[in-house]
Protein backbone atom coordinates (compact mmCIF):
# COMPACT_ATOMS: atom_id res chain seq x y z
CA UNK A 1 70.65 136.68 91.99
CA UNK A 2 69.77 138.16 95.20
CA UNK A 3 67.26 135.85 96.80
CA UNK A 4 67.04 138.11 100.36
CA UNK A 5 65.99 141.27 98.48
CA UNK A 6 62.43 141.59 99.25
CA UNK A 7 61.86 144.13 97.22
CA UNK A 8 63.46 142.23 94.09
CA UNK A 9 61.42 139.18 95.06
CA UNK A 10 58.22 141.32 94.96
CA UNK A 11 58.75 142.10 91.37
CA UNK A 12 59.79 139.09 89.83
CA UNK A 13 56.65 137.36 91.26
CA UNK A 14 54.78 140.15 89.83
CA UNK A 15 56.61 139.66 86.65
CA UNK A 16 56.28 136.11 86.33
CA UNK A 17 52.39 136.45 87.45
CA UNK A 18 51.38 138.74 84.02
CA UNK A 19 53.99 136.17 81.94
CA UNK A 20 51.84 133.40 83.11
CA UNK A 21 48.66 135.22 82.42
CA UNK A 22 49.59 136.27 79.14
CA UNK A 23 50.64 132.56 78.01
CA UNK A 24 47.29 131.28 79.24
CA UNK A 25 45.65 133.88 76.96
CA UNK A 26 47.93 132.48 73.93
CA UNK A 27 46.30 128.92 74.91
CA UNK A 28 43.21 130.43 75.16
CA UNK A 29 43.30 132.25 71.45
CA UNK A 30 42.84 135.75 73.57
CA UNK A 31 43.72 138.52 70.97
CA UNK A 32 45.29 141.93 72.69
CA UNK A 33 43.47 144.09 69.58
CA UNK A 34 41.61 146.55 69.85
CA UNK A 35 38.23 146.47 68.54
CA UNK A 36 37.73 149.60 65.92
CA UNK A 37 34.08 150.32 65.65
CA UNK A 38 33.29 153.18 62.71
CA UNK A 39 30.39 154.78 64.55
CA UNK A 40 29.22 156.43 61.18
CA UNK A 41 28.43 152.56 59.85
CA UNK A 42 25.98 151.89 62.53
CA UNK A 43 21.89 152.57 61.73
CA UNK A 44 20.05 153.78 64.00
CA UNK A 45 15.99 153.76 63.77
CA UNK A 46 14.74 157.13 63.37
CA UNK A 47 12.06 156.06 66.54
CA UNK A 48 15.22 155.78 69.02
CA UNK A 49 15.10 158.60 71.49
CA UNK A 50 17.47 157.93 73.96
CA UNK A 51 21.19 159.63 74.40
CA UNK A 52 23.88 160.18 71.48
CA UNK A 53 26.92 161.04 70.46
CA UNK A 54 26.81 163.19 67.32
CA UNK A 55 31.08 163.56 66.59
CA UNK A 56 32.90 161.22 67.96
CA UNK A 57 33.04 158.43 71.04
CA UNK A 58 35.89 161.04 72.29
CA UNK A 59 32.56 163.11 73.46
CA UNK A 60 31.84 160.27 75.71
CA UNK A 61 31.81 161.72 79.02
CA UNK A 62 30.80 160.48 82.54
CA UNK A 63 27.58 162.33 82.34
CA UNK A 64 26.57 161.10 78.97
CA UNK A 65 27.17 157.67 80.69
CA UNK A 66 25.11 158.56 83.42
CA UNK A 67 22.47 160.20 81.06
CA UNK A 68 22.34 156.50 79.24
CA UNK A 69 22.03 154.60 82.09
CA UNK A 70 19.26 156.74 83.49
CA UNK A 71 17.15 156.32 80.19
């Protein structure tokens, strides 16, 4: 409608980029879910002695991250 308005330009490209990208994922068979993992389900060997989360993966924190990485 207004093909000298940069600004309007700017966002219909950015529009159209992300409706492209999500119709290649339909092609694709991409699913937008999320992935629920019950962390209670999971076994862990009694030998493993690296870091944990006791609660919940909301007390996932950038040092526990760090702390994993390190061991």
């Amino acid at each position: 409608m207004q093909p000298s308005n940069k600004d309007a330009r700017e966002k219909y490209d950015e529009v159209m980029k992300e409706h492209r990208l999500r119709e290649l994922q339909k092609c694709l068979g991409y699913a937008e879910e999320k992935v629920v993992i019950n962390v209670d389900e999971i076994d862990v060997e009694k030998s493993y002695s690296g870091p944990r989360f006791e609660k919940s993966t909301d007390e996932i924190t950038s040092d526990w991250c760090l702390s994993l990485m390190q061991w």
